[in-house]
Protein backbone atom coordinates (compact mmCIF):
# COMPACT_ATOMS: atom_id res chain seq x y z
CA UNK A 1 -23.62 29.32 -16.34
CA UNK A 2 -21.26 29.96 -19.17
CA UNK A 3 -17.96 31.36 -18.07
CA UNK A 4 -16.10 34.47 -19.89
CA UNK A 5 -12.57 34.67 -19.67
CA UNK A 6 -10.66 38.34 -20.78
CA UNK A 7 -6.75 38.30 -21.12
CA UNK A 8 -4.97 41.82 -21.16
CA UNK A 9 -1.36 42.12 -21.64
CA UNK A 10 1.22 44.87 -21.72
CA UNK A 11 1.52 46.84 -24.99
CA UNK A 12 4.21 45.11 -26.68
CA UNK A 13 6.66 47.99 -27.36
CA UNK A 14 5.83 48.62 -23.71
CA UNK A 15 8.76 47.37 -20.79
CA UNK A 16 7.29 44.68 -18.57
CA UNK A 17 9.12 44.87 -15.35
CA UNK A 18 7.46 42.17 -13.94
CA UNK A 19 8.32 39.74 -16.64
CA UNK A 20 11.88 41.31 -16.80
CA UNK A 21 11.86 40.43 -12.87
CA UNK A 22 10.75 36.56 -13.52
CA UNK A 23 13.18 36.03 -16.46
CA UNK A 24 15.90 36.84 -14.65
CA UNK A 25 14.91 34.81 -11.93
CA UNK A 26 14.35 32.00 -14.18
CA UNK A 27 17.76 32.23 -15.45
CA UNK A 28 19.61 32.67 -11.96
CA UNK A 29 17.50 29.13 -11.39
CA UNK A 30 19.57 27.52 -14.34
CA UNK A 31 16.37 27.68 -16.05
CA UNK A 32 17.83 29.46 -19.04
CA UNK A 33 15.71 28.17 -22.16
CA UNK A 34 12.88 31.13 -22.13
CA UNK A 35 13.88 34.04 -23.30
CA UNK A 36 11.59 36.47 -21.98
CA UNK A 37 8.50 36.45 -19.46
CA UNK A 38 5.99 38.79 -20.11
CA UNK A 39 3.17 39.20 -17.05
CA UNK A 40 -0.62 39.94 -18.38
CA UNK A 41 -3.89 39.63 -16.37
CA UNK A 42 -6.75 37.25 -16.75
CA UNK A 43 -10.28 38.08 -15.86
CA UNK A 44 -13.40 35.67 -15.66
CA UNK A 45 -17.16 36.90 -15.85
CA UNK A 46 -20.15 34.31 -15.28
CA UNK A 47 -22.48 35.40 -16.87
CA UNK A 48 -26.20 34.62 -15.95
CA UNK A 49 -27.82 33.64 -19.24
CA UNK A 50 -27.03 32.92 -22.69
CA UNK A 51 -24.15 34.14 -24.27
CA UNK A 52 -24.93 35.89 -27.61
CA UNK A 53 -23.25 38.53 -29.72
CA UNK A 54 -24.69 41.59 -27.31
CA UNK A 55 -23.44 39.98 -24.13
CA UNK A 56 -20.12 39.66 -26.12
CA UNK A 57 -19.83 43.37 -27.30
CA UNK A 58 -20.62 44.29 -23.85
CA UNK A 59 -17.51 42.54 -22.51
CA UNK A 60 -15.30 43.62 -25.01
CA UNK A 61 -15.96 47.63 -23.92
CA UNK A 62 -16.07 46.13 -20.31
CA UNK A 63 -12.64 45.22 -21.18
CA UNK A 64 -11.40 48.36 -22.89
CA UNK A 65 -13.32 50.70 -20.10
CA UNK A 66 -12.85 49.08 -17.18
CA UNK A 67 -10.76 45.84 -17.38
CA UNK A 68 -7.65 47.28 -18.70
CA UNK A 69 -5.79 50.80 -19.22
CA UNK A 70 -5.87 51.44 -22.79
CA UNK A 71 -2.43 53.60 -22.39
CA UNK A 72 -0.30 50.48 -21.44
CA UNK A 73 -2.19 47.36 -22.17
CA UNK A 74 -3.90 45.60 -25.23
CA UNK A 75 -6.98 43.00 -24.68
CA UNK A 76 -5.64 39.79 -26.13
CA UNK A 77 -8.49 37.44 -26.28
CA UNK A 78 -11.87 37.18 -24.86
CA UNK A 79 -12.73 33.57 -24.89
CA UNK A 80 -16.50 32.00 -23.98
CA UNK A 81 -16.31 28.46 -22.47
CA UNK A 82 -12.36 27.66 -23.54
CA UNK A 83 -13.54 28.64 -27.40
CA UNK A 84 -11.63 32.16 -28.42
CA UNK A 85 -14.29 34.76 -29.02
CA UNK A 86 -11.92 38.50 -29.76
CA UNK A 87 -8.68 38.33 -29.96
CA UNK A 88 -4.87 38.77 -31.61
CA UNK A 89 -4.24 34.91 -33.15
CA UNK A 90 -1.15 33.85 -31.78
CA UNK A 91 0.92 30.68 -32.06
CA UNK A 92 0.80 28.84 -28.74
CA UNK A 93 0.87 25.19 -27.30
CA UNK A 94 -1.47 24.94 -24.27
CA UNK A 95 -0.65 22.96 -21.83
CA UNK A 96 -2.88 21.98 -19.19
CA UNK A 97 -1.29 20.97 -15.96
C-alpha cells in the first residue's frame, strides 16, 4: 500500500520557539555549526489503493483543512513513496541514518 507523507512547517516570518529552544541547546552542547533549528511536523497516510491525481488533491486540502493551521504553518511537501508530489523546492542533502 503506497505510503503518503505531508510535511508542515512554521510560517517562515513566524518565531519557532521550539527550534529557538533546540538551537540553543545545540550550542550550550559545543555544537555550534547550525545556525538555527526550525521544528515542523510530518504526517504519513496509507492509502488503500492506487495513488492518482484525485487521491493527491484530496490530501493536499486534507493538509490545509485538517493537517495544519493555515494561520501559522505552510504545507511544505507532500511526497508519494519518497518521490515529492506538492511542495516549496528547497536545497537540501538527505541523509539517511
Amino acid at each position: 500500500m503506497p505510503t503518503i507523507v505531508v510535511e508542515v512547517m512554521p510560517k517562515a516570518e513566524l518565531l519557532d520557539p521550539q527550534g529557538k529552544a533546540v538551537a540553543g541547546a545545540l550550542a550550550r552542547t559545543g555544537r555550534d555549526r547550525f545556525a538555527s533549528v526550525r521544528i515542523g511536523k510530518r504526517f504519513e497516510l496509507t492509502v488503500d489503493g492506487p495513488v492518482d491525481d484525485a487521491v493527491i488533491a484530496e490530501v493536499r486540502g486534507i493538509a490545509e483543512d485538517i493537517l495544519s493551521n493555515q494561520v501559522i504553518e505552510d504545507v511544505v511537501g507532500i511526497h508519494v513513496d519518497g518521490v515529492r508530489v506538492y511542495g516549496v523546492d528547497v536545497d537540501t542533502t538527505v541523509v539517511s541514518l
